[in-house]
N, C-alpha and C. Protein backbone atom coordinates (compact mmCIF):
# COMPACT_ATOMS: atom_id res chain seq x y z
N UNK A 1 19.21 -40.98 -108.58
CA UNK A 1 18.59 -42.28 -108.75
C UNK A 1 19.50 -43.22 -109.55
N UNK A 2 20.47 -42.69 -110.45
CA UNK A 2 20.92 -43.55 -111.43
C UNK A 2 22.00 -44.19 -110.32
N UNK A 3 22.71 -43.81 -109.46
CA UNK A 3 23.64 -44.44 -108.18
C UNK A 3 23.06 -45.63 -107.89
N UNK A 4 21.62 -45.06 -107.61
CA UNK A 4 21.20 -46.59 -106.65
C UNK A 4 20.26 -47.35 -108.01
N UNK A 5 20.44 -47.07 -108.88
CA UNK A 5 20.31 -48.58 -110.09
C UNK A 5 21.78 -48.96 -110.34
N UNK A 6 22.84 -48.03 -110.36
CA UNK A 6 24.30 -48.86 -110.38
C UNK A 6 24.39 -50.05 -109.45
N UNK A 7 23.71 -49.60 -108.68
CA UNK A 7 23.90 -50.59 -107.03
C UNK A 7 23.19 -51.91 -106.96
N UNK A 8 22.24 -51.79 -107.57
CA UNK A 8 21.26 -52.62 -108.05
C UNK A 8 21.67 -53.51 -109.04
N UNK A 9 22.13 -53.35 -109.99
CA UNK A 9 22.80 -53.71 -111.17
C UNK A 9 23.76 -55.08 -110.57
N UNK A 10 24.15 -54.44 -109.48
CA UNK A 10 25.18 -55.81 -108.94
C UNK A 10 24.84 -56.67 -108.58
N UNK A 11 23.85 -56.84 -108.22
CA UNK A 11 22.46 -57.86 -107.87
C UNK A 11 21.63 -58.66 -108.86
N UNK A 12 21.07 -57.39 -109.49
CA UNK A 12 20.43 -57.56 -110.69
C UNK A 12 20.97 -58.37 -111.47
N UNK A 13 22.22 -58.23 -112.11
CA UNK A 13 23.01 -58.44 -113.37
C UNK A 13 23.01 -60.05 -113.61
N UNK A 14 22.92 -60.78 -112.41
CA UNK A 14 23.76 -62.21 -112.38
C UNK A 14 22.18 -62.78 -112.33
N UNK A 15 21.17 -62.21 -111.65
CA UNK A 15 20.26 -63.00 -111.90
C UNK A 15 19.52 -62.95 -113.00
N UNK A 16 19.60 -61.61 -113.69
CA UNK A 16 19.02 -61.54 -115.39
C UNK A 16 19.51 -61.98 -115.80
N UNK A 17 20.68 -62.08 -116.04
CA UNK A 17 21.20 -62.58 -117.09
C UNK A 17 21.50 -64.91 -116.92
N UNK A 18 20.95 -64.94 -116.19
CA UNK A 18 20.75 -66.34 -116.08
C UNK A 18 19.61 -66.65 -116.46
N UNK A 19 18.49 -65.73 -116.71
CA UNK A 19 17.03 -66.06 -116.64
C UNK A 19 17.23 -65.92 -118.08
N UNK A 20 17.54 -64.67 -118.20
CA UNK A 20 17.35 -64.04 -120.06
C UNK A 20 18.37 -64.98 -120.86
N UNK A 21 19.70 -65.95 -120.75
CA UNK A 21 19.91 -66.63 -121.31
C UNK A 21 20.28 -67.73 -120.98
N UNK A 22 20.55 -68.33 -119.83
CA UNK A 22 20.09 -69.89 -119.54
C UNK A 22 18.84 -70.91 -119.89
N UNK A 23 18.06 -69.96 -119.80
CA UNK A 23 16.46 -70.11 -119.94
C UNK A 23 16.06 -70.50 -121.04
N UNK A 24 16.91 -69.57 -122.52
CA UNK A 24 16.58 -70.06 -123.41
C UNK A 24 16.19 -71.14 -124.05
N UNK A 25 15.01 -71.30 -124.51
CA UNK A 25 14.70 -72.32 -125.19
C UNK A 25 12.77 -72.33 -126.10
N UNK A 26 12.85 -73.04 -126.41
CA UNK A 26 11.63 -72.41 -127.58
C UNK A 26 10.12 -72.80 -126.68
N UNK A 27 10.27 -73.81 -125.89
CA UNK A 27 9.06 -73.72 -124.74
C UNK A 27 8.97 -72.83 -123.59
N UNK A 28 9.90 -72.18 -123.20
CA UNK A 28 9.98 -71.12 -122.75
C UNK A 28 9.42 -69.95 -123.23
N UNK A 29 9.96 -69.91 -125.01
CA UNK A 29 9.46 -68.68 -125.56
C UNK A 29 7.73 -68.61 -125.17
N UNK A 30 7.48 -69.86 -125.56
CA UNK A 30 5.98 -70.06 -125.84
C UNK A 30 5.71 -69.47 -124.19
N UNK A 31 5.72 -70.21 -123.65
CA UNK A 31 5.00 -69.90 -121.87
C UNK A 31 5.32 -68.71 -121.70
N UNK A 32 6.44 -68.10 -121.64
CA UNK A 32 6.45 -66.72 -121.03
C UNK A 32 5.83 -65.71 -122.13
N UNK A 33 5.78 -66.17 -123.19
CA UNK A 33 5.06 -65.03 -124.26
C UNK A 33 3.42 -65.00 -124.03
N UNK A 34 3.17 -66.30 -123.21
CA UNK A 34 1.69 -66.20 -122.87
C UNK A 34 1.29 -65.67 -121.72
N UNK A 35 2.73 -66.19 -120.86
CA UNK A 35 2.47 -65.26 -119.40
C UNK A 35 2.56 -64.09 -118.92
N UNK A 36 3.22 -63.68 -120.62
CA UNK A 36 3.31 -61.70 -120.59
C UNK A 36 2.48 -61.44 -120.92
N UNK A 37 1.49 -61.94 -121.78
CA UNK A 37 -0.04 -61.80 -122.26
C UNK A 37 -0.53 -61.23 -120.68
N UNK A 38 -1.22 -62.41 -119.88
CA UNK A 38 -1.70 -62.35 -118.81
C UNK A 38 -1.39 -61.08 -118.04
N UNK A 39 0.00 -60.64 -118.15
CA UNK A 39 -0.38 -59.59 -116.99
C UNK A 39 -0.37 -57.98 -117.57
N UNK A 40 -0.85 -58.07 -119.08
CA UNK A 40 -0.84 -57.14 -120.02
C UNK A 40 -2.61 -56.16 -119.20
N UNK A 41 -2.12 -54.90 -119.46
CA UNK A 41 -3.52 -53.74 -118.98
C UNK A 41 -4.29 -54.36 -119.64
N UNK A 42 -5.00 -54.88 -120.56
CA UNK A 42 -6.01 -55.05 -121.53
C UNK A 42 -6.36 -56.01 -121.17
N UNK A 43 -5.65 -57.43 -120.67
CA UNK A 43 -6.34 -58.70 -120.18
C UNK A 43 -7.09 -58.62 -118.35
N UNK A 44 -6.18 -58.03 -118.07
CA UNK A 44 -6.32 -57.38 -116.40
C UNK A 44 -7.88 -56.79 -116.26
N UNK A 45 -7.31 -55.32 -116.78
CA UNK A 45 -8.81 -54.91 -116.85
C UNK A 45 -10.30 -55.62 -117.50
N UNK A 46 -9.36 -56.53 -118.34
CA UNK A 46 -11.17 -57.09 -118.95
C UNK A 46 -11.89 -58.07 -117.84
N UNK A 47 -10.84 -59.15 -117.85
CA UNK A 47 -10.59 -60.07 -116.67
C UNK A 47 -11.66 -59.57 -115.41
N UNK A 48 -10.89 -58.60 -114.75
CA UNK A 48 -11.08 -58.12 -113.70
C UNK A 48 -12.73 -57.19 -113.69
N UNK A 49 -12.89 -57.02 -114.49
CA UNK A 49 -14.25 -56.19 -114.89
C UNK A 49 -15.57 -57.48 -115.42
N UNK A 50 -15.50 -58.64 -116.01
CA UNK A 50 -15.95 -59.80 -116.30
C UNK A 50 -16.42 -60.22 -114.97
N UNK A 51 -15.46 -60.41 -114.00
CA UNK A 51 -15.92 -60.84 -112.84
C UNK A 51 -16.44 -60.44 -111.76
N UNK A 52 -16.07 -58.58 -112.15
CA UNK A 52 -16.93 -58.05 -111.09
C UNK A 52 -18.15 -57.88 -111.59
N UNK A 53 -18.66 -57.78 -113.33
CA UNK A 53 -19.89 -57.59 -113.71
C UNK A 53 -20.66 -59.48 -113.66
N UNK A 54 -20.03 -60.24 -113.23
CA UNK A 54 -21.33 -61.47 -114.06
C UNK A 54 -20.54 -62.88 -112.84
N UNK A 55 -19.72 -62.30 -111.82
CA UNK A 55 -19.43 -63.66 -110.94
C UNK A 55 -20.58 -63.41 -109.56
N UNK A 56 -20.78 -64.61 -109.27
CA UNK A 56 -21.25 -64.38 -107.76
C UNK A 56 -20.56 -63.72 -106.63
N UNK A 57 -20.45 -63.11 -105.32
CA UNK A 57 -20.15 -62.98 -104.26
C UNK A 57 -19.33 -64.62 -103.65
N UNK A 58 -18.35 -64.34 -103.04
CA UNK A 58 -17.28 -63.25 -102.64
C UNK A 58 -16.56 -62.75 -104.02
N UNK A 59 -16.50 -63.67 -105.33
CA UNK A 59 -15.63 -63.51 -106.66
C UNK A 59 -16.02 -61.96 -107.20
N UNK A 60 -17.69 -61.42 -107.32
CA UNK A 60 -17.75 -60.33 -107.85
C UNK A 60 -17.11 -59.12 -107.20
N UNK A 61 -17.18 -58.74 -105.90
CA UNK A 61 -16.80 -58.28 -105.33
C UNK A 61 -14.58 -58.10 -105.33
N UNK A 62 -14.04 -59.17 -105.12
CA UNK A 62 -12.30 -58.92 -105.59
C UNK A 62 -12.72 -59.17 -107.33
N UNK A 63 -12.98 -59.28 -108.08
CA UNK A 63 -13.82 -58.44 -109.15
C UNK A 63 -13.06 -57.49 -109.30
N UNK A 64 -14.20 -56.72 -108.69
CA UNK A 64 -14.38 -54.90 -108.34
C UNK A 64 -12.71 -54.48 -107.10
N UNK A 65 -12.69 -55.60 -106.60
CA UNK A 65 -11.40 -54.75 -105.90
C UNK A 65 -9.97 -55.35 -107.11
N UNK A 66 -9.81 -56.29 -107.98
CA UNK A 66 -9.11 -56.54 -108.78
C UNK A 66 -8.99 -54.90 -109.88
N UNK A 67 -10.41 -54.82 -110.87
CA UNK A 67 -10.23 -53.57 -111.58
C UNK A 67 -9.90 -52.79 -110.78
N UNK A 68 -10.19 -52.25 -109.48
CA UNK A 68 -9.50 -50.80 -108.81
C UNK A 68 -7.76 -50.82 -108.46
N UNK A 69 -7.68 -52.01 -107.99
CA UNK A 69 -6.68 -52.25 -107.83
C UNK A 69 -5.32 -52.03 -108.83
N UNK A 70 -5.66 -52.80 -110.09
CA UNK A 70 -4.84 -52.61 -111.34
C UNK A 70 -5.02 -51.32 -111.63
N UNK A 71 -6.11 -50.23 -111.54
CA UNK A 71 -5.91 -49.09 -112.31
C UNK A 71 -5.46 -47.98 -111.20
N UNK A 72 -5.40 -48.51 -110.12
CA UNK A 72 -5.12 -47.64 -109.39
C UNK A 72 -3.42 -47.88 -108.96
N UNK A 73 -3.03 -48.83 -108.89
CA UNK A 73 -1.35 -49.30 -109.18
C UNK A 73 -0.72 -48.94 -110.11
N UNK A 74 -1.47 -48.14 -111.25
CA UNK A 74 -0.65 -47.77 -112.32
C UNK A 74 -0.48 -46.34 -112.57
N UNK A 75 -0.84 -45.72 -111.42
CA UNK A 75 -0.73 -44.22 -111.23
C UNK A 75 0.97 -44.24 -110.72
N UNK A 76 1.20 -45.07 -109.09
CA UNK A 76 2.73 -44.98 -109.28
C UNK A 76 3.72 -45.10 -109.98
N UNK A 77 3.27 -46.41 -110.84
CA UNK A 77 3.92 -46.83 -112.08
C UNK A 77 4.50 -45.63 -113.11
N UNK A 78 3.57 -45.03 -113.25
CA UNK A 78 3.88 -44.09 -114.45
C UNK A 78 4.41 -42.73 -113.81
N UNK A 79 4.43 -42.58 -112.08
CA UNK A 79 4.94 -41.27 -111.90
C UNK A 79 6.61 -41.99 -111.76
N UNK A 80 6.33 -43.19 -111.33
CA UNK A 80 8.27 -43.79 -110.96
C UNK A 80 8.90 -43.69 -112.15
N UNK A 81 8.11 -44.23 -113.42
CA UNK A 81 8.51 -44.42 -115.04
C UNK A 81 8.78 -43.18 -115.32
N UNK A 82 8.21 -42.16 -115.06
CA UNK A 82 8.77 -40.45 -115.87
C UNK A 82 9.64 -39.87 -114.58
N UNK A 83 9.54 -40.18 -113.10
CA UNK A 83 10.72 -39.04 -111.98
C UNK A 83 12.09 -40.09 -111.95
N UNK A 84 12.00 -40.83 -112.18
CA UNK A 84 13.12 -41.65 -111.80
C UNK A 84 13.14 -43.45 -112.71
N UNK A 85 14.12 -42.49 -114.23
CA UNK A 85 13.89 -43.57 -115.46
C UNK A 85 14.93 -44.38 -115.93
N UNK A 86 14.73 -45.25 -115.82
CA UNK A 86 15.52 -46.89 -115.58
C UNK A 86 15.93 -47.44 -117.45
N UNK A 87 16.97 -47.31 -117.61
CA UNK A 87 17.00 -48.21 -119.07
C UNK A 87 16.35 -49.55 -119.11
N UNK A 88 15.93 -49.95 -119.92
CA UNK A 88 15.74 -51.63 -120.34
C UNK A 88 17.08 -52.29 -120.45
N UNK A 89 17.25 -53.37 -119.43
CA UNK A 89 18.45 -54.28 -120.16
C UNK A 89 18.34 -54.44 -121.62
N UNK A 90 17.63 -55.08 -122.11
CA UNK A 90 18.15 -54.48 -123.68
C UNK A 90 18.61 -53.41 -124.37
N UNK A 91 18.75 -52.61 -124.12
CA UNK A 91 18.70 -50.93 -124.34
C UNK A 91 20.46 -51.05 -123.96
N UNK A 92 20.71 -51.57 -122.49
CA UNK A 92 22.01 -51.93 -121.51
C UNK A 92 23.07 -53.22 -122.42
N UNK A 93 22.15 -54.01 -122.78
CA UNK A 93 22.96 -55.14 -123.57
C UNK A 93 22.34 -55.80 -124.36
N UNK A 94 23.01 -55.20 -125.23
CA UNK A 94 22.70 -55.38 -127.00
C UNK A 94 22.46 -56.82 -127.62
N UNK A 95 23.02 -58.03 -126.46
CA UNK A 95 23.38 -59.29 -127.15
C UNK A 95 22.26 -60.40 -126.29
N UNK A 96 21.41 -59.29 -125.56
CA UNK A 96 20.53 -60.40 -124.75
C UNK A 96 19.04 -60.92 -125.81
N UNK A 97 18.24 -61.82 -125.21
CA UNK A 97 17.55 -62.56 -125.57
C UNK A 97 16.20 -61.34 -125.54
N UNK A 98 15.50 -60.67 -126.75
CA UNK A 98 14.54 -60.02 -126.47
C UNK A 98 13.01 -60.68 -127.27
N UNK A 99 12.01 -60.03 -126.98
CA UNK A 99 11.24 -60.60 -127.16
C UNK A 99 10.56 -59.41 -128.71
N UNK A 100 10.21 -59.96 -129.50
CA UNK A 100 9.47 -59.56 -130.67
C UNK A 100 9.63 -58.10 -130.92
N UNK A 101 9.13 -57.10 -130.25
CA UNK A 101 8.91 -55.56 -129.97
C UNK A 101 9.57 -55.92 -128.84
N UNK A 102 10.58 -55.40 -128.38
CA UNK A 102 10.79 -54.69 -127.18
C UNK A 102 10.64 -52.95 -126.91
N UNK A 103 10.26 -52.78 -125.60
CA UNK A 103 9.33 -51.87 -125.28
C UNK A 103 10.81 -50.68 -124.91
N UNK A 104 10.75 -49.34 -124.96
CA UNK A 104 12.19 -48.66 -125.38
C UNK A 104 11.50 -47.07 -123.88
N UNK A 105 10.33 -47.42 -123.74
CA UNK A 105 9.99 -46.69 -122.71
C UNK A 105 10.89 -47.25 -121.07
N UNK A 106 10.80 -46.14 -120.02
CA UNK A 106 11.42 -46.93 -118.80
C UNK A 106 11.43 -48.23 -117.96
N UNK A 107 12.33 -48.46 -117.48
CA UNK A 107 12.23 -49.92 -116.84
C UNK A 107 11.46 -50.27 -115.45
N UNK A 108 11.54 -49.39 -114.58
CA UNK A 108 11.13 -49.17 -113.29
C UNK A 108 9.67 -48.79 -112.94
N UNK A 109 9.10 -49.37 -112.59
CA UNK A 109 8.76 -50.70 -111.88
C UNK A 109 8.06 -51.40 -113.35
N UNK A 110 8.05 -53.02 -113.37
CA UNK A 110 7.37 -53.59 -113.91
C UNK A 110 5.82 -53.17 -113.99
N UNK A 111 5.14 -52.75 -114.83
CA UNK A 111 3.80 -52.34 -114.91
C UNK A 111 2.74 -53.92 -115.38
N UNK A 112 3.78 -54.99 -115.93
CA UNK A 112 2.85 -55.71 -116.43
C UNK A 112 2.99 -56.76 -115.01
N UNK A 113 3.95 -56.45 -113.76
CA UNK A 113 4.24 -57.36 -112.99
C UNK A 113 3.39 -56.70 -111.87
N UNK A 114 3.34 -55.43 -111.86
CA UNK A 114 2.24 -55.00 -111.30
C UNK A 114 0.45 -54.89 -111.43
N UNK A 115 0.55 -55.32 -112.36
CA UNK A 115 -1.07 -55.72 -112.66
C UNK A 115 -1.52 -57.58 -112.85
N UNK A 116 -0.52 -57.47 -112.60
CA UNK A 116 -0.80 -59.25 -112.47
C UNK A 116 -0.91 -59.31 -111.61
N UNK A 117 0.30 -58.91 -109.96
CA UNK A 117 0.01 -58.79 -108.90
C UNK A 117 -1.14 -58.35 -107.95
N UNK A 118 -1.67 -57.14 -108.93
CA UNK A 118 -3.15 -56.58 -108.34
C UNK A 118 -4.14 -57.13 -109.04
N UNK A 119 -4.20 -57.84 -109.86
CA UNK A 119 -5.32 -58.80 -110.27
C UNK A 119 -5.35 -59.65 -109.33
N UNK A 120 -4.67 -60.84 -109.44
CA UNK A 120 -4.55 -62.15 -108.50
C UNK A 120 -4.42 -61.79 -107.06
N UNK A 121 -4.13 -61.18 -106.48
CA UNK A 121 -4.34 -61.06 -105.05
C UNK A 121 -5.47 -61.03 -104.50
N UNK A 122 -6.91 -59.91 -104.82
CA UNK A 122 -7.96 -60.21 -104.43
C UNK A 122 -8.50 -61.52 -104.49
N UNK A 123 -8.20 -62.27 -105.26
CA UNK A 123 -8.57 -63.86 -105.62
C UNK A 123 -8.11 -64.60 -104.99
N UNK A 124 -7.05 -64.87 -104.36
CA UNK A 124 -5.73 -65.04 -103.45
C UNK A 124 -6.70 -64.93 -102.03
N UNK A 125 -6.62 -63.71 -101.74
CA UNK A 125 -7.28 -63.51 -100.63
C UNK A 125 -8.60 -63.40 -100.02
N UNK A 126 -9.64 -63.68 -100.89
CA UNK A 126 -10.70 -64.63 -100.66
C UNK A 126 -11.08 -65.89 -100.55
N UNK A 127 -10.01 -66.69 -101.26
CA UNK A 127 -10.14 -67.87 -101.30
C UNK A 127 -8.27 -68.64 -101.34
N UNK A 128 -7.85 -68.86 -100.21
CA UNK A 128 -6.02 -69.03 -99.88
C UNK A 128 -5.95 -70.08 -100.37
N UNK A 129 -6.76 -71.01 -101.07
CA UNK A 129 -6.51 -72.40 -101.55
C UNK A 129 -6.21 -72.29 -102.78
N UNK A 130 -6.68 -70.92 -103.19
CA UNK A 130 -5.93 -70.76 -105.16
C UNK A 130 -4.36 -70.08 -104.86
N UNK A 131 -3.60 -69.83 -103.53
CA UNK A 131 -2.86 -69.18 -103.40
C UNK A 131 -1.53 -70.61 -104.56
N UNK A 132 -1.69 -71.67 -104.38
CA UNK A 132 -0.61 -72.37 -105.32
C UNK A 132 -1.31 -72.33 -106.71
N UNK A 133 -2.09 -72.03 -106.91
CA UNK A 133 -2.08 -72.18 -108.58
C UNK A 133 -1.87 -70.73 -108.70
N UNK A 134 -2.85 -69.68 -108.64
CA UNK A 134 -2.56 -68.14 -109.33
C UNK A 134 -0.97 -67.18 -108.66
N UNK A 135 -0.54 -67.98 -107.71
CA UNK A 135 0.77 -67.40 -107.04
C UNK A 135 2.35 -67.91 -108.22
N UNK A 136 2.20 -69.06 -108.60
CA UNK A 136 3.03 -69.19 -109.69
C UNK A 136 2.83 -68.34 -111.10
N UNK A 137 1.14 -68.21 -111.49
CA UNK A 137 0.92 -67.28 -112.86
C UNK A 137 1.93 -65.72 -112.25
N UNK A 138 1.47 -65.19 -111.13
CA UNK A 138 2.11 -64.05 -110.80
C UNK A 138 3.27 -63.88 -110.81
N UNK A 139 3.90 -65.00 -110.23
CA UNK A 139 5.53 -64.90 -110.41
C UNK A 139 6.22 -65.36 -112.27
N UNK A 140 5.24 -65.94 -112.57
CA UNK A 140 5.70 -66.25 -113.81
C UNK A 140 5.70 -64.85 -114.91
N UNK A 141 4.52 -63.81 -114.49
CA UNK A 141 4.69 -62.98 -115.79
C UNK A 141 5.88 -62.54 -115.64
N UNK A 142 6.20 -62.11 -114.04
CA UNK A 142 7.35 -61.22 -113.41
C UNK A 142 8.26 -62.02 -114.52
N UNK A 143 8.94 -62.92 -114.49
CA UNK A 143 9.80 -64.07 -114.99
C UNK A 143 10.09 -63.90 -116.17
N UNK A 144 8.52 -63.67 -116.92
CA UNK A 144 8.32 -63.01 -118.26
C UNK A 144 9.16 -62.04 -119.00
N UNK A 145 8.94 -61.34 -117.56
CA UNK A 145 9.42 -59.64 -117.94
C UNK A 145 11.19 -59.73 -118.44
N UNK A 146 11.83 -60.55 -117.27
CA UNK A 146 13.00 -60.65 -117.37
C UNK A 146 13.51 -61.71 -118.43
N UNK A 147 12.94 -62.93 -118.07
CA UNK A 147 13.39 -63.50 -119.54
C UNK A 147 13.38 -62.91 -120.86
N UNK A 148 12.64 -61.66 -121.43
CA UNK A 148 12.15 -61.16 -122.78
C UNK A 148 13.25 -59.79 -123.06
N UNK A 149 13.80 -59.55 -122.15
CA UNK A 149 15.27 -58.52 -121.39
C UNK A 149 14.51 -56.58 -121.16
N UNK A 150 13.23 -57.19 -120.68
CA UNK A 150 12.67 -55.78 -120.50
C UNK A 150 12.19 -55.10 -119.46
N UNK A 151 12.55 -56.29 -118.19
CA UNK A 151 13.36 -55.31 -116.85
C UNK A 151 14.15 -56.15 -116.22
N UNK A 152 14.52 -55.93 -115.21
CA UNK A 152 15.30 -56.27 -113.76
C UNK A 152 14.75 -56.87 -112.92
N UNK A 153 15.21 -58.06 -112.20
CA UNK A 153 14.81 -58.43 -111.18
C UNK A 153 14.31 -57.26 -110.47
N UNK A 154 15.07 -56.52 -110.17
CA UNK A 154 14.52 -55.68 -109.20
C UNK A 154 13.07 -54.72 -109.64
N UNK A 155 13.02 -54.63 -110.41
CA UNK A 155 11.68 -53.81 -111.63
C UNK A 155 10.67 -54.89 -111.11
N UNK A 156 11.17 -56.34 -111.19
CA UNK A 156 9.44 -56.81 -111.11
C UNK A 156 9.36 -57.09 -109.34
N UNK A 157 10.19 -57.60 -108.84
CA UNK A 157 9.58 -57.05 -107.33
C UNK A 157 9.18 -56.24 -106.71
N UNK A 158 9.87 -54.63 -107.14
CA UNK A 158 8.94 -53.29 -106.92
C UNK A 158 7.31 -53.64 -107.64
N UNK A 159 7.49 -53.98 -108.72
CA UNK A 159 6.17 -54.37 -108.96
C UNK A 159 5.39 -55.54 -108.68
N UNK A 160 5.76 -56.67 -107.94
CA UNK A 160 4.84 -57.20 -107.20
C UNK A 160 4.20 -56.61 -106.01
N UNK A 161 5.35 -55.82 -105.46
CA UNK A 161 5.22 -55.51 -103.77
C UNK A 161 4.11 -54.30 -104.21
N UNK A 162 3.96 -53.26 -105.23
CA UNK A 162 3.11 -52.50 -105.35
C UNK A 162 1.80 -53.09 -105.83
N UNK A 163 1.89 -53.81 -106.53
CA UNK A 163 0.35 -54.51 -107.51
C UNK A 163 -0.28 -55.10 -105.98
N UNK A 164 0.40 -55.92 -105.13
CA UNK A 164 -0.26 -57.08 -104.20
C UNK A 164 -0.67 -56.14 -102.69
N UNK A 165 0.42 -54.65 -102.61
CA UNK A 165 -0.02 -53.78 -101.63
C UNK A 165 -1.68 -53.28 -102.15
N UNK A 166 -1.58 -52.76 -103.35
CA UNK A 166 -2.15 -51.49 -103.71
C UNK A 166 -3.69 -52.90 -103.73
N UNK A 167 -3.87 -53.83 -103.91
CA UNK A 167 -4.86 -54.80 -103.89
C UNK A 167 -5.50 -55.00 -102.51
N UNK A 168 -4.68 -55.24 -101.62
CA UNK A 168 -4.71 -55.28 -100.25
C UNK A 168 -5.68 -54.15 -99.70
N UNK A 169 -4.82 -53.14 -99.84
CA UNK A 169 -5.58 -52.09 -99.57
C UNK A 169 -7.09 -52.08 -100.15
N UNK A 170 -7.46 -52.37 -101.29
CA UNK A 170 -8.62 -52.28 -102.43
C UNK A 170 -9.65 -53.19 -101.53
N UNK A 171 -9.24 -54.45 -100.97
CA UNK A 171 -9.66 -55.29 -100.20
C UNK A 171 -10.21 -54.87 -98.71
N UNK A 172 -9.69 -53.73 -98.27
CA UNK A 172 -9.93 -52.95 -96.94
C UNK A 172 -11.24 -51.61 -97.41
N UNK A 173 -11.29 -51.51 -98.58
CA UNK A 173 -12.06 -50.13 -98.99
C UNK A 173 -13.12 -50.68 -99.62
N UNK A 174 -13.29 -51.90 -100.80
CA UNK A 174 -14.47 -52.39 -101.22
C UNK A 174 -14.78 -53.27 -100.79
């Protein structure tokens, strides 16, 4: 596995490192420190459980497929995070832009880019007219992740493509 993150890296490298320090700047800090909030397990699940207990139909319902969704996307998460384990660019380069605590566990796949993704999709796909407002929050935590130097481009697209699959599916079963 570590071959094909070398490989990655060549890809990776030029676009992190434009995000994590071009980017810099202190309104940035602010937004993406709020938009890492958002796609944190604890806001997801509450979020997502709020609306399946106390919204009307169609909302209660991707609700209920939002919480399954996020907790059920984080089973891959954590088998990819322990079989096949990814440094943190910070961990990789010592001189990048990190955020407060940086997190020293694996990089692969974004977990907070994956529960943003499986939150907002059921919502997304009941109603395609919130697809421009909650489709930027989603891409923004991803954004998050990398601006704060605690994954890879490539970390948070595995974790969109899993959070917005594993929702999809949730959407076919509840």
């Amino acid at each position: 596995m570590s071959r094909i993150y070398r490989l990655l890296l060549h890809v990776d490298r030029p676009l992190f490192m434009y995000v994590n320090i071009r980017w810099n700047h202190a309104i940035m800090n602010w937004l993406f420190y709020t938009l890492s909030l958002l796609g944190g397990a604890t806001f997801t699940l509450c979020l997502s459980l709020a609306v399946g207990l106390f919204a009307s139909e169609p909302w209660s319902t991707a609700g209920w497929q939002a919480l399954a969704a996020v907790a059920l996307s984080h089973l891959p998460v954590a088998v990819a995070k322990r079989s096949a384990p990814r440094l943190r660019p910070h961990l990789e380069f010592p001189d990048i832009n990190t955020n407060r605590r940086p997190l020293k566990d694996p990089s692969f796949p974004s977990g907070h880019t994956t529960a943003a993704f499986a939150m907002l999709t059921p919502w997304m796909h009941v109603e395609p007219m919130l697809i421009p407002a909650l489709l930027p929050v989603a891409i923004g935590v991803a954004l998050s992740r990398i601006y704060f130097g605690l994954h890879y481009p490539s970390d948070t697209i595995a974790g969109a493509l899993l959070g917005s699959s594993t929702a999809l599916l949730m959407s076919l079963w509840i």
